[in-house]
C-alpha atoms as a PDB file:
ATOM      1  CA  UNK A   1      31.647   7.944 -40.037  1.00  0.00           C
ATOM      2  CA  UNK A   2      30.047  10.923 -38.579  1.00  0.00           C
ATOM      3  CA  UNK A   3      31.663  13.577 -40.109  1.00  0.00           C
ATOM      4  CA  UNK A   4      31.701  12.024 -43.566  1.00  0.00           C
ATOM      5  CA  UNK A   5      27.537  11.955 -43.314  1.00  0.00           C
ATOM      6  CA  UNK A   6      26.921  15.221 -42.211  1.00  0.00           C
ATOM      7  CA  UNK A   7      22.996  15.069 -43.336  1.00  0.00           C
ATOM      8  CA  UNK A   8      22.680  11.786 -41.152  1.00  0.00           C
ATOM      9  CA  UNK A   9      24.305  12.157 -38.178  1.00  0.00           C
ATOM     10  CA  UNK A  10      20.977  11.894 -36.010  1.00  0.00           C
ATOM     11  CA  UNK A  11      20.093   9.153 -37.644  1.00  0.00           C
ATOM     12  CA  UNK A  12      23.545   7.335 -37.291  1.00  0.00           C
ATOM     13  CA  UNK A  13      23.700   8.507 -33.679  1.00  0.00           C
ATOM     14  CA  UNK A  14      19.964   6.946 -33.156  1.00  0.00           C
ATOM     15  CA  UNK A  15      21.054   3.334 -34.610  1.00  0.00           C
ATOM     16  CA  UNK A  16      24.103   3.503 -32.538  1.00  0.00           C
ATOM     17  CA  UNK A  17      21.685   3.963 -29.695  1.00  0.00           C
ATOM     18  CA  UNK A  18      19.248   1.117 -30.664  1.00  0.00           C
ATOM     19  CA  UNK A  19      22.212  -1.337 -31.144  1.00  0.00           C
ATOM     20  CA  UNK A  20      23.480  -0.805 -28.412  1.00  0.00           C
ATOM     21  CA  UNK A  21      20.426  -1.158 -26.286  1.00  0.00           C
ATOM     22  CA  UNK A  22      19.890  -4.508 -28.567  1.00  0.00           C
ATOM     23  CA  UNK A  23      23.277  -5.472 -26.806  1.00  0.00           C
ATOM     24  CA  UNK A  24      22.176  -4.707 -23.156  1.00  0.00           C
ATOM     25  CA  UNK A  25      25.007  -1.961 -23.116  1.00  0.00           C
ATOM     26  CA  UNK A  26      22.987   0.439 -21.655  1.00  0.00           C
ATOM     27  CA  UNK A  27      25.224   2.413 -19.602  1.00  0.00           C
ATOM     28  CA  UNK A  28      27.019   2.992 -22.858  1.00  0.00           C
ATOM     29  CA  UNK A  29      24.207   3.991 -24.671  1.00  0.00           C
ATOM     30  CA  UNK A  30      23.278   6.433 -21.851  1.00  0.00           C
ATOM     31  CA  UNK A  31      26.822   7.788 -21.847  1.00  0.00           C
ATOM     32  CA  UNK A  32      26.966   8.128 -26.042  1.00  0.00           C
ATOM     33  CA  UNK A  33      23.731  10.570 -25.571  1.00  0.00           C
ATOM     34  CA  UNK A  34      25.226  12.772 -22.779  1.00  0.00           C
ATOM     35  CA  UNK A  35      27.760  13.372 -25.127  1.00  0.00           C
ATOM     36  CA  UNK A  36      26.168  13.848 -28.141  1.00  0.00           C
ATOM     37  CA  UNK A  37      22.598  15.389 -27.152  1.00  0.00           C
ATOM     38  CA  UNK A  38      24.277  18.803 -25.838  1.00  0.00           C
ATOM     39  CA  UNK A  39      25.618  19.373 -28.993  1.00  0.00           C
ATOM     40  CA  UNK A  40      24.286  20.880 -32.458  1.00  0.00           C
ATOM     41  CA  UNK A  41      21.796  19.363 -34.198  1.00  0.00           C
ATOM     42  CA  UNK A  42      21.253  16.898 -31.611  1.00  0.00           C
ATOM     43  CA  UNK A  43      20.036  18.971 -28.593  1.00  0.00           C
ATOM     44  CA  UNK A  44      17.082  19.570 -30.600  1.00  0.00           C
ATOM     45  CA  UNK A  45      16.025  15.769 -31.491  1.00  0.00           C
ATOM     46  CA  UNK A  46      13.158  14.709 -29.336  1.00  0.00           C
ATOM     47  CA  UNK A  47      13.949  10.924 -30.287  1.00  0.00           C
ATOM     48  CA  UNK A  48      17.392  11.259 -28.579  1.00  0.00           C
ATOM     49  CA  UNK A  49      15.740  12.844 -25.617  1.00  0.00           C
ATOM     50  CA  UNK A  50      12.778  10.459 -25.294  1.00  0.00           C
ATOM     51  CA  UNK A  51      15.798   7.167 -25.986  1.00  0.00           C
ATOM     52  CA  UNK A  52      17.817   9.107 -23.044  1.00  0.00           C
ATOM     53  CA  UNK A  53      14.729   9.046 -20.598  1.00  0.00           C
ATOM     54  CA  UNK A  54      14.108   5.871 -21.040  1.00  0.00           C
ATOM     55  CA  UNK A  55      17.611   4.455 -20.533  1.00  0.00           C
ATOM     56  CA  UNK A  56      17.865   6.836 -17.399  1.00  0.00           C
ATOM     57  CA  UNK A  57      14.764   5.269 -16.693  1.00  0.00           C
ATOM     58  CA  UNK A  58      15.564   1.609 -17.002  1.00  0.00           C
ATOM     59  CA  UNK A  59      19.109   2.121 -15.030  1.00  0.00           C
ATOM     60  CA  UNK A  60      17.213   3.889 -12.180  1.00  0.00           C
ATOM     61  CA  UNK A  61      15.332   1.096 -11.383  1.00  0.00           C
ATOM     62  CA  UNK A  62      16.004  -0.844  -8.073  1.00  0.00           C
ATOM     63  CA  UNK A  63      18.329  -4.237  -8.467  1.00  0.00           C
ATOM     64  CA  UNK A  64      16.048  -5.728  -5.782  1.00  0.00           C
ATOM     65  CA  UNK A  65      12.583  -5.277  -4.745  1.00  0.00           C
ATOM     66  CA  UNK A  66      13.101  -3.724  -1.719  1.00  0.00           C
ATOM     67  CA  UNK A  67      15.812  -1.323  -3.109  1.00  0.00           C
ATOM     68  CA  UNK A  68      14.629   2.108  -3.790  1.00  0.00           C
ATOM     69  CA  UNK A  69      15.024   4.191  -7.205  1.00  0.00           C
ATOM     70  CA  UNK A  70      18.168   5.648  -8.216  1.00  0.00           C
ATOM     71  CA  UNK A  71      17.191   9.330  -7.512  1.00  0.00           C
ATOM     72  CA  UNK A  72      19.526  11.119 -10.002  1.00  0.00           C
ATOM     73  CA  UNK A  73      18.776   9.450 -12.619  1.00  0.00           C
ATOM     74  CA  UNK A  74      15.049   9.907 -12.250  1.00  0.00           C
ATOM     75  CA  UNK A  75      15.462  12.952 -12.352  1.00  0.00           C
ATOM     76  CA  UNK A  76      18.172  12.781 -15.504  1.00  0.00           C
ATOM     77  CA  UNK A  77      14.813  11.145 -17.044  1.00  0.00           C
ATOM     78  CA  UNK A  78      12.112  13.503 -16.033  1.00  0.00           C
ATOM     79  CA  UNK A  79      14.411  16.108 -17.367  1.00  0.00           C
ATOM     80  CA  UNK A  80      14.817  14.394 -20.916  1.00  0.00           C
ATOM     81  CA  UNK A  81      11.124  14.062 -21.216  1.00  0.00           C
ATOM     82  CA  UNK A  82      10.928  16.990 -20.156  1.00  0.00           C
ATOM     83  CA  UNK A  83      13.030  18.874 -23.388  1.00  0.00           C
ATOM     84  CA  UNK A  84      11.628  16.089 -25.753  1.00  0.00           C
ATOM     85  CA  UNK A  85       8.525  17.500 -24.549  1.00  0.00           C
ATOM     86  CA  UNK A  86       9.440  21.115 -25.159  1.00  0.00           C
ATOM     87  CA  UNK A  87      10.706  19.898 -28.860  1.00  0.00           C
ATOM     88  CA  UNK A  88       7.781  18.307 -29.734  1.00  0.00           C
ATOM     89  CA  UNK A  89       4.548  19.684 -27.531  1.00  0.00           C
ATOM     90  CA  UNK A  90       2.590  16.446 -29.643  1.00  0.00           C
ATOM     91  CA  UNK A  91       5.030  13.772 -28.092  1.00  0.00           C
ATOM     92  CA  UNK A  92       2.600  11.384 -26.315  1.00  0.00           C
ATOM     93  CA  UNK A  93       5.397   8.879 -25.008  1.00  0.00           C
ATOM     94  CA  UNK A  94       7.259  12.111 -22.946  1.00  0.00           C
ATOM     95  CA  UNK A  95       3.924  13.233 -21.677  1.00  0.00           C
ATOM     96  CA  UNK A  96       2.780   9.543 -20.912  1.00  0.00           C
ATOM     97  CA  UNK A  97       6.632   8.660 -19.125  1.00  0.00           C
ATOM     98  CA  UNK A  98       5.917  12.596 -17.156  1.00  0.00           C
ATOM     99  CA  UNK A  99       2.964  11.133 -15.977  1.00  0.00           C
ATOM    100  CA  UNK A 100       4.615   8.392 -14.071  1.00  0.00           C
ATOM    101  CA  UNK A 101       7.410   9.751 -12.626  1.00  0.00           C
ATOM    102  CA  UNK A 102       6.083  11.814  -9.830  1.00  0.00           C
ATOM    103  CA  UNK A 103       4.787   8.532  -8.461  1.00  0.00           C
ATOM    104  CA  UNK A 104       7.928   6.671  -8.659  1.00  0.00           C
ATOM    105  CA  UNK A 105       9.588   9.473  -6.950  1.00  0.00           C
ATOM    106  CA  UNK A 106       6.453   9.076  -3.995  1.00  0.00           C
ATOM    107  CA  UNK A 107       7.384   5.326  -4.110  1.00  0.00           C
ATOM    108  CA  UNK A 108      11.191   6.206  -3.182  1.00  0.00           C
ATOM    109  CA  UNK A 109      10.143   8.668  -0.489  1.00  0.00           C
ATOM    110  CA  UNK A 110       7.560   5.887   0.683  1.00  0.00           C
ATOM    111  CA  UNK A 111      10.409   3.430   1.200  1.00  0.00           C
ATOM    112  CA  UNK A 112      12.846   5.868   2.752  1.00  0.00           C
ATOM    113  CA  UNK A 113      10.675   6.959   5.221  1.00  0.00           C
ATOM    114  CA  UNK A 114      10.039   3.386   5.945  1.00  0.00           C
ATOM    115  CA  UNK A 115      13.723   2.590   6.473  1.00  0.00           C
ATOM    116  CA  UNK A 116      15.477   3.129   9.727  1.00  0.00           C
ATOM    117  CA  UNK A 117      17.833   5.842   9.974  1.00  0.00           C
ATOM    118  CA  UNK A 118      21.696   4.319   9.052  1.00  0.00           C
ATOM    119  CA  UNK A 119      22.542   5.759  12.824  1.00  0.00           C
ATOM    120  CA  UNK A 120      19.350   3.896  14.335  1.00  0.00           C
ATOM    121  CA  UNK A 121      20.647   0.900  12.130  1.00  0.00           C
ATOM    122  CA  UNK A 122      24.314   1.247  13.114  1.00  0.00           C
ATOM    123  CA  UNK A 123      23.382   1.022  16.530  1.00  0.00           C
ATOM    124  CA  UNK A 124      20.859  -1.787  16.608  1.00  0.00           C
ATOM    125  CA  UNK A 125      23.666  -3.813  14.425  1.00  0.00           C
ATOM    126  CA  UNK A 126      26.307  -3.163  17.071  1.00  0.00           C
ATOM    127  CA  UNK A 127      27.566  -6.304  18.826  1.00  0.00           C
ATOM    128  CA  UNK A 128      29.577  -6.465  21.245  1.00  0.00           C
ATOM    129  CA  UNK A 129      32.551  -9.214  21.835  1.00  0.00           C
ATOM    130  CA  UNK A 130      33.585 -10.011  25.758  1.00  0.00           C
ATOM    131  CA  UNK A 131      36.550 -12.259  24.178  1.00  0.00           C
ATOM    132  CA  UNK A 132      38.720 -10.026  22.965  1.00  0.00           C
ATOM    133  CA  UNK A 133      40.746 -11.836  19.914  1.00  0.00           C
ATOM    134  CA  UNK A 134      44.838 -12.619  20.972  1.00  0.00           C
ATOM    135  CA  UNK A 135      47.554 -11.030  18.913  1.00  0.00           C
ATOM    136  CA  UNK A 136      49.236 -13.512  16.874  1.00  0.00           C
ATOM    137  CA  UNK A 137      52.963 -13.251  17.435  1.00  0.00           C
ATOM    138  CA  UNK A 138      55.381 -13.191  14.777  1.00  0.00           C
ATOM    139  CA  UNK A 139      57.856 -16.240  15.053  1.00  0.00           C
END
């Protein structure tokens, strides 16, 4: 369908996207636009840029409260923001999502430094067994 609509391949590519972030298929999404967005004419499309940093965005978030941000893809978002940004200087929603990423990254750093180290941890979870357990013995 692509190559038969040359002049609207963004635009296909961009409802692609929306549906399926509609169908909570957002890994897909995220992969269709790392394919795509290197590529002629889509590299250039702040919309693609500013649809992947948000969908890096929304997968880097924690699964549970205490969980920290997924750092990669923080940065996978800052970076789309970042070229949407460079597209379009005017872009308000990459400048406002650039804003709040530096803090999100403090956040992360907050709750790593907070965390034991996984030695520290290893060692403290260590427990040690005076019954040793008894071979069972093939019959």
């Amino acid at each position: 369908m692509m190559l038969r609509n040359q002049d609207d391949r963004e635009h296909i590519l961009q409802e692609l996207i929306i549906q399926l972030i509609q169908s909570e298929r957002h890994r897909e999404a995220l992969d269709e636009l790392e394919l795509y967005l290197p590529t002629f004419p889509y590299q250039n499309n702040p919309i693609l840029h500013i649809y992947a940093g948000l969908i890096s965005l929304y997968l880097a978030q924690p699964s549970a409260p205490n969980d920290a941000f997924n750092a990669a893809l923080l940065r996978d978002a800052q970076f789309h923001f970042e070229h949407a940004q460079s597209v379009d200087p005017d872009n308000v929603v990459a400048q406002g999502f650039l804003n709040r990423i530096p803090a999100l990254f403090n956040t992360q750093q907050t709750r790593q430094a907070n965390e034991p180290d996984s030695e520290e941890e290893d060692i403290n979870s260590m427990v040690l067994d005076d019954n040793p357990k008894r071979k069972r013995v093939r019959t």
